[in-house]
N, C-alpha and C. Protein backbone atom coordinates (compact mmCIF):
# COMPACT_ATOMS: atom_id res chain seq x y z
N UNK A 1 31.99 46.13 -17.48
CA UNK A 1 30.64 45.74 -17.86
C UNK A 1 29.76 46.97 -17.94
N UNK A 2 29.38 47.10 -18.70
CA UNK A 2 27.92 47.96 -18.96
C UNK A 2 26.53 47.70 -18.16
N UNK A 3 25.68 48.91 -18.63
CA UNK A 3 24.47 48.28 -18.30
C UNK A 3 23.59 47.73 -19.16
N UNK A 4 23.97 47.61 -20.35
CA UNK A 4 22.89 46.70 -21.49
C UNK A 4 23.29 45.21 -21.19
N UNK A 5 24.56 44.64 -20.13
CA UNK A 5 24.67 43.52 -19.45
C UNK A 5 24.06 42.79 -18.57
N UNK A 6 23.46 43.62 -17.55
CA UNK A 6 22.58 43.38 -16.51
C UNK A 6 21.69 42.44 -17.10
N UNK A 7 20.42 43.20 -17.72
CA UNK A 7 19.59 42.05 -18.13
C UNK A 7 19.87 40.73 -19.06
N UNK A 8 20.91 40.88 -19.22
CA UNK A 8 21.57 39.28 -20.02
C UNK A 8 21.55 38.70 -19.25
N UNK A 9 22.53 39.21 -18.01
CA UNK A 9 23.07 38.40 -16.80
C UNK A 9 21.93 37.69 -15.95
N UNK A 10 21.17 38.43 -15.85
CA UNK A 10 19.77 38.14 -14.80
C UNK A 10 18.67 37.22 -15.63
N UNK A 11 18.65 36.73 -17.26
CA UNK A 11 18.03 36.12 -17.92
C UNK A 11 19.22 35.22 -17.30
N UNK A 12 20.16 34.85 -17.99
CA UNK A 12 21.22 33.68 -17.71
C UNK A 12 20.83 33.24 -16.44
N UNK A 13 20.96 33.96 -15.34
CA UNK A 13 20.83 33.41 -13.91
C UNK A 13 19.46 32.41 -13.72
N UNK A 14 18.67 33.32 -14.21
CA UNK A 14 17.29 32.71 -14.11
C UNK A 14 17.00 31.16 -15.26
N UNK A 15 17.88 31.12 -16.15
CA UNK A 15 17.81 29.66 -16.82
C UNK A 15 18.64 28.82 -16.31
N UNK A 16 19.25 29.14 -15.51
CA UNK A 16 20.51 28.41 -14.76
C UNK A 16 19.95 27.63 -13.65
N UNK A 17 19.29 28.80 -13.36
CA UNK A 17 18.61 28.20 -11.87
C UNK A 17 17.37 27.01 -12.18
N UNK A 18 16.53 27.56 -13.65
CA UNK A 18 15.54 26.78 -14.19
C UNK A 18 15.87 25.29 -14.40
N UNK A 19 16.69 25.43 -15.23
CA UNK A 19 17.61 24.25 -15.70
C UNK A 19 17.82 23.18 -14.36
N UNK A 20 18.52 24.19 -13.35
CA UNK A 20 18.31 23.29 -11.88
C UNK A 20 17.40 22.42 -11.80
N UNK A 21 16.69 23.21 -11.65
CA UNK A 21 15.19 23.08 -11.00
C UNK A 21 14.47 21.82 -12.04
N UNK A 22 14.51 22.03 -13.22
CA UNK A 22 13.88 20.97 -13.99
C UNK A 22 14.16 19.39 -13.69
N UNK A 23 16.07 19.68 -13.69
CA UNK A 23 17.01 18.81 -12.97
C UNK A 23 16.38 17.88 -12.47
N UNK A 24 16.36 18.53 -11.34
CA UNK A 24 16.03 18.02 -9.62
C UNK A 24 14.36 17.13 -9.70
N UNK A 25 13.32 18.52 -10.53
CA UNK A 25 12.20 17.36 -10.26
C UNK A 25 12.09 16.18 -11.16
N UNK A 26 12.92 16.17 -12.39
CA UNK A 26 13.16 14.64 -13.10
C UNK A 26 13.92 13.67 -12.17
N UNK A 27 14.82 13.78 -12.06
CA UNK A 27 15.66 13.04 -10.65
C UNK A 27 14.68 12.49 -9.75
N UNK A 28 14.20 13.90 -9.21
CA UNK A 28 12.68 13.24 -7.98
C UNK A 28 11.60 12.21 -8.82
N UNK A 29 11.48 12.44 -9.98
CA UNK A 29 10.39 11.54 -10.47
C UNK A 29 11.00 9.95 -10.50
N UNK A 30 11.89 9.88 -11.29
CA UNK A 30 13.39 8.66 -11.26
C UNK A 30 13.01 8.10 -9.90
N UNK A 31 13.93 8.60 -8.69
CA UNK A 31 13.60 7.85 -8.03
C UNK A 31 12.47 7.93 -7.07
N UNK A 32 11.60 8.47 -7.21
CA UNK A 32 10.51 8.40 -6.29
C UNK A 32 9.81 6.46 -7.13
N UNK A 33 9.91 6.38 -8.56
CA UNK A 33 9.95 5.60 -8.76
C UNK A 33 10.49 4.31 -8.31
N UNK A 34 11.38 4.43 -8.30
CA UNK A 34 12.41 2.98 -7.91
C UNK A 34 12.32 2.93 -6.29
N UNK A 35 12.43 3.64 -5.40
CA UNK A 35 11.61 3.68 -4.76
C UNK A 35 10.59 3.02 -3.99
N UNK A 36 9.47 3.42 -4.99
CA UNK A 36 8.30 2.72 -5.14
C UNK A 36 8.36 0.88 -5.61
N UNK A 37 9.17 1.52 -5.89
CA UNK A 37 8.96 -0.44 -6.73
C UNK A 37 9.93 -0.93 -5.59
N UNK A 38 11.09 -0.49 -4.93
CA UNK A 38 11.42 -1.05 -4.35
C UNK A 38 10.38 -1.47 -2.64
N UNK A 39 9.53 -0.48 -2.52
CA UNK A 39 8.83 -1.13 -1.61
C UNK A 39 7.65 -2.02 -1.92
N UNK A 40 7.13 -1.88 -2.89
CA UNK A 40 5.82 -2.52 -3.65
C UNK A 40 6.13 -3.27 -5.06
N UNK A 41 7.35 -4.40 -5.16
CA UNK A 41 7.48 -5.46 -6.10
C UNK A 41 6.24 -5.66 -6.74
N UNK A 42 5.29 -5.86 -6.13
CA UNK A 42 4.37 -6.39 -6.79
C UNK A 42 3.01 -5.53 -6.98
N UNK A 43 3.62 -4.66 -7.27
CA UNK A 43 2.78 -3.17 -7.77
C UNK A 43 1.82 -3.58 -9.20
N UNK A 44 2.26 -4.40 -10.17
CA UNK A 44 1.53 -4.87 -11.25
C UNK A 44 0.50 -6.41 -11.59
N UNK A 45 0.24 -6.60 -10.10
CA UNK A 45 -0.40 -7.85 -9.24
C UNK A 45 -1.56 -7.98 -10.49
N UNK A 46 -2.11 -7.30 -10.29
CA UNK A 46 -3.18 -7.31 -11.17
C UNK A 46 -3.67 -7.81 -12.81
N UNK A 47 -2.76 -7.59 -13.35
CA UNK A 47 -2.49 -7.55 -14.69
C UNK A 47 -1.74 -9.21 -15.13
N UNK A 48 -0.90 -9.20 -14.04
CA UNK A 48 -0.48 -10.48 -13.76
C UNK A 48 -1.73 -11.89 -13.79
N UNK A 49 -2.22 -11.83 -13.22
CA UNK A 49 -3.65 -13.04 -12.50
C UNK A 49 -4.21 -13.06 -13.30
N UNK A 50 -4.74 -14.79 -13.32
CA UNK A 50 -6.03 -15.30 -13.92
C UNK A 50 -6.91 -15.59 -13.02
N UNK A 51 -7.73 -15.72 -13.24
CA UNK A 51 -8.85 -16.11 -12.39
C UNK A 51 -8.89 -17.53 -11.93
N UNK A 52 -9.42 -17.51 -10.44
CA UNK A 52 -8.91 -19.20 -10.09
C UNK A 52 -7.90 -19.66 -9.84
N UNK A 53 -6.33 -18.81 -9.90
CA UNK A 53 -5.28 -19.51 -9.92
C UNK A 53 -4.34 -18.79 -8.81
N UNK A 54 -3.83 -19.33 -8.41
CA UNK A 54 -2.54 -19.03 -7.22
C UNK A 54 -2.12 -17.73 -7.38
N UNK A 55 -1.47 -16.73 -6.43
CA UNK A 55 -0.85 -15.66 -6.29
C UNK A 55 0.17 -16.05 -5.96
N UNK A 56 1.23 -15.00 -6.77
CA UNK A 56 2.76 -15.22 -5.97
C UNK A 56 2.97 -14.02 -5.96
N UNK A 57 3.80 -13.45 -4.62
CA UNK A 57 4.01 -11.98 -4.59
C UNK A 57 5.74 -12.17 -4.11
N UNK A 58 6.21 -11.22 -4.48
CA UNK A 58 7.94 -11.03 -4.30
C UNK A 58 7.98 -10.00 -3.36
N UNK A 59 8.99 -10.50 -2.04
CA UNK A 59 8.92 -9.85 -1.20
C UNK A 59 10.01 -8.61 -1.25
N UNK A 60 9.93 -7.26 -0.44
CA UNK A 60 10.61 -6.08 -0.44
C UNK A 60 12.12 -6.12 0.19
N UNK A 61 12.03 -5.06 -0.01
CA UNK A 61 13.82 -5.19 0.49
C UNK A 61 13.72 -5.30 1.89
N UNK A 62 12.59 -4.76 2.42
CA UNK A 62 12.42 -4.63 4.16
C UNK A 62 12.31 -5.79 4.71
N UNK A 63 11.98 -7.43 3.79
CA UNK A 63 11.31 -8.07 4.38
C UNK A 63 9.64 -8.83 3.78
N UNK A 64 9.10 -7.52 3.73
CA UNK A 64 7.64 -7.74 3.78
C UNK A 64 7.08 -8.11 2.04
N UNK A 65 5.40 -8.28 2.67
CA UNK A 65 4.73 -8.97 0.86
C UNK A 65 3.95 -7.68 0.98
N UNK A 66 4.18 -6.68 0.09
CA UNK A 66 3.40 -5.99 -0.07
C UNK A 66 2.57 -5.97 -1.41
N UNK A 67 1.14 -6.17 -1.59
CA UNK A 67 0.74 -5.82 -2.98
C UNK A 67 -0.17 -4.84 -3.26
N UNK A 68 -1.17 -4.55 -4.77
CA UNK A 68 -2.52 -4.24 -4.38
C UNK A 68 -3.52 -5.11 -4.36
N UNK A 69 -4.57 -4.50 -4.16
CA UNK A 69 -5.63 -5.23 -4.19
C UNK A 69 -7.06 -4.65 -3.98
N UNK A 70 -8.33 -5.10 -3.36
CA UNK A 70 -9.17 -4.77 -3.50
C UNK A 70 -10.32 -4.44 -2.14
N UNK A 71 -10.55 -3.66 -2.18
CA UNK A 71 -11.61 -3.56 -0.16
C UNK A 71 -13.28 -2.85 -1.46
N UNK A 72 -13.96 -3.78 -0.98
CA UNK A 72 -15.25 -3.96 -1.90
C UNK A 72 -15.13 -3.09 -2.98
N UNK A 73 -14.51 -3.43 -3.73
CA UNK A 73 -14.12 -2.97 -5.10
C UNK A 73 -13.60 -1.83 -5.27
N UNK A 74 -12.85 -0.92 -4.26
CA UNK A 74 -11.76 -0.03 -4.23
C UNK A 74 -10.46 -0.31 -4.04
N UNK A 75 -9.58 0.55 -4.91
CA UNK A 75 -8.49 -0.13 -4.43
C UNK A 75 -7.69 0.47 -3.26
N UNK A 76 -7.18 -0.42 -2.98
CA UNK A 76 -6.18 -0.46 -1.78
C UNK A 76 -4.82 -1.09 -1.55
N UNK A 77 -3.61 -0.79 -0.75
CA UNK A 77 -2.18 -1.29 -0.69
C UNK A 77 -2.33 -2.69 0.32
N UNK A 78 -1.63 -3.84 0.32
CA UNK A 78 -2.10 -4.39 1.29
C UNK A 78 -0.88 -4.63 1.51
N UNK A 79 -0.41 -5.05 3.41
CA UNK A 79 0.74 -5.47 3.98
C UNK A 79 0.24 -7.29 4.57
N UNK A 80 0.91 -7.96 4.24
CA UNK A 80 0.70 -8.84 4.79
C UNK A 80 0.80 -9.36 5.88
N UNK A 81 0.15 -9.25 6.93
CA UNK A 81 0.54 -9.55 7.93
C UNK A 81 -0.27 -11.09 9.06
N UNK A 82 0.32 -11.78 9.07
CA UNK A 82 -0.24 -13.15 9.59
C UNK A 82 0.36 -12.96 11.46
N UNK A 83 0.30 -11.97 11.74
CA UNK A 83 0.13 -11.35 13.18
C UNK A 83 -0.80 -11.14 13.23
N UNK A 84 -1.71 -10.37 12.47
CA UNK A 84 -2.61 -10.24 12.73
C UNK A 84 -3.87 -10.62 12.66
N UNK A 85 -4.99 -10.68 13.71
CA UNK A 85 -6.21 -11.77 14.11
C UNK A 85 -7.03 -11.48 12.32
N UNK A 86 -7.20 -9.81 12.87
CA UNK A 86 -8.44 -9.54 11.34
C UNK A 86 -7.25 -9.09 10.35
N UNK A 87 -8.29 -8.22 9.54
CA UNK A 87 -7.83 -7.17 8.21
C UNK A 87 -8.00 -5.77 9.64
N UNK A 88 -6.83 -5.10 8.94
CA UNK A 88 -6.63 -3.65 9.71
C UNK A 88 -6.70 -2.62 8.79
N UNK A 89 -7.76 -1.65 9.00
CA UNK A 89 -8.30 -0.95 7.78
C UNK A 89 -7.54 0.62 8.53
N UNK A 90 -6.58 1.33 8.06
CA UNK A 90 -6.70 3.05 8.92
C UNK A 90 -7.52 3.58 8.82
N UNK A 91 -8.39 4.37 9.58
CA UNK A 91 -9.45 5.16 9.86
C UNK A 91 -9.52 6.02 8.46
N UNK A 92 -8.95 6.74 8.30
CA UNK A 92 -8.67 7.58 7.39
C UNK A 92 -9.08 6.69 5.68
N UNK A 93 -8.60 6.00 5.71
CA UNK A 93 -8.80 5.19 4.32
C UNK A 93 -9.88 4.36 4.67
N UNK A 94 -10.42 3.92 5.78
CA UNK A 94 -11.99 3.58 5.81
C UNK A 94 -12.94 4.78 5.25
N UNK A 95 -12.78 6.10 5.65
CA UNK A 95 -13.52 6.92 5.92
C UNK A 95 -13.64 7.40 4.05
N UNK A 96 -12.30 6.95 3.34
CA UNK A 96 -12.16 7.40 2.07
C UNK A 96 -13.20 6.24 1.20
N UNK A 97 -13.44 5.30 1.65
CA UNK A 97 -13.48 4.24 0.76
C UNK A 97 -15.05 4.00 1.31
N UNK A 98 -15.66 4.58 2.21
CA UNK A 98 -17.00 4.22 2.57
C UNK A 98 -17.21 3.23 3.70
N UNK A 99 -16.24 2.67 4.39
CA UNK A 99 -16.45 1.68 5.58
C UNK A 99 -17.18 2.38 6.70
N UNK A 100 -17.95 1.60 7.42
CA UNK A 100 -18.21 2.14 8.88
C UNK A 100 -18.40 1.47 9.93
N UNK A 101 -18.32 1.72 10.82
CA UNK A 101 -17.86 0.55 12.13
C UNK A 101 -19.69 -0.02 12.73
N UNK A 102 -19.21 -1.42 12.77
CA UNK A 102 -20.29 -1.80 12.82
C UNK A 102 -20.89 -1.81 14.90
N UNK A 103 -19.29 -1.79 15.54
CA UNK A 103 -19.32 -1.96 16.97
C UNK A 103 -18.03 -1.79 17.36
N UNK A 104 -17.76 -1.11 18.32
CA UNK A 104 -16.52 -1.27 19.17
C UNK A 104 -15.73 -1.94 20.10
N UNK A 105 -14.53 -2.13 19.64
CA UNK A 105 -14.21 -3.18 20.21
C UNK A 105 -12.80 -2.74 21.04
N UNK A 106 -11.54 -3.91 21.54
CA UNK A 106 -10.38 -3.47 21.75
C UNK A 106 -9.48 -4.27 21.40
N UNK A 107 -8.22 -4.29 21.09
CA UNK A 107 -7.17 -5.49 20.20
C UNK A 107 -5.88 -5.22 21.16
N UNK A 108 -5.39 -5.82 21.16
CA UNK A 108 -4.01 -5.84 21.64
C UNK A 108 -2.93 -6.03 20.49
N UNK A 109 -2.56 -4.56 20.62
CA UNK A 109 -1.35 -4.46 19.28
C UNK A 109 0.10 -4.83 20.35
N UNK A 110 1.33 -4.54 19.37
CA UNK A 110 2.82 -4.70 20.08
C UNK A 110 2.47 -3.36 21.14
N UNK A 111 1.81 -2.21 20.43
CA UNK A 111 2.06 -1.15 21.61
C UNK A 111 1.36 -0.77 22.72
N UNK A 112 0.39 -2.02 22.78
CA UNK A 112 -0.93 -2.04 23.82
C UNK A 112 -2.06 -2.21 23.16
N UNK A 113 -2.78 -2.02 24.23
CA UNK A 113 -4.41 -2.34 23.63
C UNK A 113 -4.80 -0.95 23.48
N UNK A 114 -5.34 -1.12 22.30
CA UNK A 114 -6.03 0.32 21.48
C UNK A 114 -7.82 0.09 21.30
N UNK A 115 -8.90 0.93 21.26
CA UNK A 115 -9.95 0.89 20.60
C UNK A 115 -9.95 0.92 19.13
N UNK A 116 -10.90 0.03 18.55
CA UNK A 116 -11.38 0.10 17.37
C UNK A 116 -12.27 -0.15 17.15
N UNK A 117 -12.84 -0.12 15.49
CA UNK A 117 -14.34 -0.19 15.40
C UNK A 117 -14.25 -1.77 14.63
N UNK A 118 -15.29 -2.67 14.82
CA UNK A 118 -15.41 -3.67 14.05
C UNK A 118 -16.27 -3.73 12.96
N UNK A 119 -16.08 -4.36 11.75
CA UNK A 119 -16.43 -4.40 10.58
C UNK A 119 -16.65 -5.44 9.54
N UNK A 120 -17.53 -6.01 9.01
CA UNK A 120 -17.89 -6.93 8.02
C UNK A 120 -17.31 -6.16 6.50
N UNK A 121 -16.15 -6.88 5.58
CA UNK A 121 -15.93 -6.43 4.52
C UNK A 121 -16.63 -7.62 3.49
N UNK A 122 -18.05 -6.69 2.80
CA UNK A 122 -18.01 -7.36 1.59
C UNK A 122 -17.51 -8.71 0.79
N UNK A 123 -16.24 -7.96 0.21
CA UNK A 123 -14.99 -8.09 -0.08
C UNK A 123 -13.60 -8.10 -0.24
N UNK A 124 -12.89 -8.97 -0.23
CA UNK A 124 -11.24 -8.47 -0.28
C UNK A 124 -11.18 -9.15 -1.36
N UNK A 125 -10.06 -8.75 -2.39
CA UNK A 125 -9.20 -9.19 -3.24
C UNK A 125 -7.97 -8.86 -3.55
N UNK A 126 -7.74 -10.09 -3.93
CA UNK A 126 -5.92 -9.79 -3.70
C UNK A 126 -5.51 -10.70 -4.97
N UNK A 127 -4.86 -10.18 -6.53
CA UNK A 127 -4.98 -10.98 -7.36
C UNK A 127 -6.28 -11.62 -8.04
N UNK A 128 -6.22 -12.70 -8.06
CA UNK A 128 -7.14 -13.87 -8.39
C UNK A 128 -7.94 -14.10 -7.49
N UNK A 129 -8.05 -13.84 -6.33
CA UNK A 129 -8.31 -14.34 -5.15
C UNK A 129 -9.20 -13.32 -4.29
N UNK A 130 -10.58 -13.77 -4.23
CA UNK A 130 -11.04 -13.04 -3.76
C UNK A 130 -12.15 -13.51 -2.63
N UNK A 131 -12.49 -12.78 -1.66
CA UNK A 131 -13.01 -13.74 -0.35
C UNK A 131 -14.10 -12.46 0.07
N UNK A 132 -15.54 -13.54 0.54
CA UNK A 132 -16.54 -11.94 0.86
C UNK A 132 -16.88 -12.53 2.22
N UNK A 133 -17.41 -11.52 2.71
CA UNK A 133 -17.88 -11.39 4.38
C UNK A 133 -16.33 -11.48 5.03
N UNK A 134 -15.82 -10.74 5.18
CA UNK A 134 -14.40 -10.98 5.81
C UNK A 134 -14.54 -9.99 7.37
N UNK A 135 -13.89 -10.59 8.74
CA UNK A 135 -14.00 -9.73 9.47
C UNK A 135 -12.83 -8.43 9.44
N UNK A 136 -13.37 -7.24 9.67
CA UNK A 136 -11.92 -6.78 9.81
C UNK A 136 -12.20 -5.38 11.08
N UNK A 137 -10.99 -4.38 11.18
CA UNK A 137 -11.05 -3.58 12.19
C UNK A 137 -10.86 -2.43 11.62
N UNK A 138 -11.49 -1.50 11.83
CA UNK A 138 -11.50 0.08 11.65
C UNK A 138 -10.20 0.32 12.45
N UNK A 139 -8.83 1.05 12.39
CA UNK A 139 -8.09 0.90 13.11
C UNK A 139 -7.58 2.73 13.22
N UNK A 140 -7.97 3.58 14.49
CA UNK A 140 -8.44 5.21 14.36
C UNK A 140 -6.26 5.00 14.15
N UNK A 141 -5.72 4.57 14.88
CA UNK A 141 -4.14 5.23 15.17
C UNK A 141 -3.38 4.79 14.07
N UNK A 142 -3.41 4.16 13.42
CA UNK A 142 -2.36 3.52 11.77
C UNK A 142 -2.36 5.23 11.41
N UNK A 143 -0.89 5.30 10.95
CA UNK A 143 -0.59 6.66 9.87
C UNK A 143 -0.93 6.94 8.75
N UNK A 144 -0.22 5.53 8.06
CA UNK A 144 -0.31 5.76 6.28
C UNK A 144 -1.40 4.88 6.09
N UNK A 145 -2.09 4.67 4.62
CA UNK A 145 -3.36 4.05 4.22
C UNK A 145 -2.58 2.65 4.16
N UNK A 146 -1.84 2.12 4.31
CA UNK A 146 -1.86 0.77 4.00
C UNK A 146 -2.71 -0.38 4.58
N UNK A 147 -3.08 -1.50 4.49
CA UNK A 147 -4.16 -2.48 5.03
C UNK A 147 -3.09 -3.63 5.62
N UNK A 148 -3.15 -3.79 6.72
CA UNK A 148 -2.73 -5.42 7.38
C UNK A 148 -3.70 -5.91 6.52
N UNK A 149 -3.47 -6.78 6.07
CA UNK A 149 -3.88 -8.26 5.51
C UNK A 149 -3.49 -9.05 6.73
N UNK A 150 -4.83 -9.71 7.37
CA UNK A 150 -4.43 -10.21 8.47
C UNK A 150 -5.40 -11.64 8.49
N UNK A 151 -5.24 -12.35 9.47
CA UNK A 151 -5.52 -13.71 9.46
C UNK A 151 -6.65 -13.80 9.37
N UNK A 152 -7.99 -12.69 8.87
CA UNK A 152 -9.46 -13.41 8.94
C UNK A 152 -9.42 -13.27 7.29
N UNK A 153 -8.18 -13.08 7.08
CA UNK A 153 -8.33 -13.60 5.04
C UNK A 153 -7.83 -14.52 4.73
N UNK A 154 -6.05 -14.37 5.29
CA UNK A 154 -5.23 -15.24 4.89
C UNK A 154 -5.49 -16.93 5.39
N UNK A 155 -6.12 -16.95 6.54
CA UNK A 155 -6.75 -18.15 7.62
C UNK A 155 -7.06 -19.33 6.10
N UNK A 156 -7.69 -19.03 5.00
CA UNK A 156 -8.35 -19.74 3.94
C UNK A 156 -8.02 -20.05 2.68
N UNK A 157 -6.02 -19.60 3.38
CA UNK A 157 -5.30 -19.72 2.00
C UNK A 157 -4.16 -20.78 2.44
N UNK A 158 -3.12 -22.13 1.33
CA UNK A 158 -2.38 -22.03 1.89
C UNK A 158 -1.03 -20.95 1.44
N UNK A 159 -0.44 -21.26 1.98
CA UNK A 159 1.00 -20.09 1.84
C UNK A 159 1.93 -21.08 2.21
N UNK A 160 2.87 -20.50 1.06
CA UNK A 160 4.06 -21.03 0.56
C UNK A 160 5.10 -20.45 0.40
N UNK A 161 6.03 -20.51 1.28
CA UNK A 161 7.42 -19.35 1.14
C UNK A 161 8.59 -19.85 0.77
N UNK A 162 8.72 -19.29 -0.25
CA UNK A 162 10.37 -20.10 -1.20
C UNK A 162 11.21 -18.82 -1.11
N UNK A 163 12.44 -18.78 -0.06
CA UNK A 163 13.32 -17.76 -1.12
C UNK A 163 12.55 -16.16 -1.01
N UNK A 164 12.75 -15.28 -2.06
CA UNK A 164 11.89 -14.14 -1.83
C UNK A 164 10.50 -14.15 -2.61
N UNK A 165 9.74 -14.85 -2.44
CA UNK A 165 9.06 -15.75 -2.96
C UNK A 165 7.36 -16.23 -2.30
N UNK A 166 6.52 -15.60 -2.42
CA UNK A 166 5.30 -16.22 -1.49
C UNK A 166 4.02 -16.65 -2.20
N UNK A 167 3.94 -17.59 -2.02
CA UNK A 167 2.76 -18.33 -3.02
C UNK A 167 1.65 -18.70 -2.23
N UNK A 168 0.08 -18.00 -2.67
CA UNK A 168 -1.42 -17.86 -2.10
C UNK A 168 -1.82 -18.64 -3.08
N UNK A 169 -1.97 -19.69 -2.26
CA UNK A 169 -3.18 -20.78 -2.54
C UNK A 169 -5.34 -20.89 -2.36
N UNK A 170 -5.53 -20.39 -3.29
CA UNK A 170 -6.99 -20.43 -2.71
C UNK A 170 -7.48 -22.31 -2.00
């Protein structure tokens, strides 16, 4: 080999590696997708609904109803959870969305009793379905932004579970 080789070689290397690299973050896009849909079925909630009429959400591979929806007209992920008394807002995504604690209080989660702040929401919506003055909890220890959907919403719906299958009745 010569040296008018070198820089061939070191272009080659460097599209080789590019080529990788392009690879890998299409792949990452792929499934960061599927993914996604596999935890949030009902990621296109919205588009779905008429006004006035029933929600049905398809539950995840984990189990759970996850959809979007609405915290006074921002959006937000919601988990459904009928454990719980209120709506559970994370601190962090209160603080994004404009909430503020109206009084402090204390709840008894699975991992003990924690402080939180209490809160009057506006609004929630979820689909078609939308409910104002709702109680809910500023909650400082939750990680990710997701929302318990918890019994001071769901309390005014019925619910219907078929299969993987959950149907909100206003």
């Amino acid at each position: 080999m010569n040296q008018q080789d070198a820089p061939r070689r070191g272009l080659a290397k460097s599209f080789f590696y590019l080529s990788w690299i392009c690879l890998l973050g299409v792949l990452y896009l792929l499934f960061d997708n599927v993914l996604e849909s596999q935890y949030n079925p009902n990621k296109e909630l919205h588009s779905q609904q008429q006004a006035g009429k029933s929600v049905v959400l398809t539950r995840n591979r984990q189990g759970h109803y996850v959809a979007p929806g609405l915290i006074n007209q921002q959006p937000v992920i919601f988990l459904l959870d009928t454990g719980a008394t209120n709506v559970s807002i994370p601190e962090s995504l209160a603080d994004k969305i404009g909430l503020q604690g109206q009084a402090w209080g204390k709840v008894q989660t699975a991992n003990g009793t924690i402080d939180i702040q209490i809160t009057t929401l506006d609004s929630i919506s979820l689909g078609s379905i939308t409910q104002s003055n709702v109680r809910a909890n500023i909650n400082p220890y939750m990680d990710d932004e997701t929302v318990l959907l918890g019994m001071s919403f769901l309390k005014h719906l019925e619910l219907t579970q078929r299969g993987d299958t959950l149907t909100l009745k206003p």
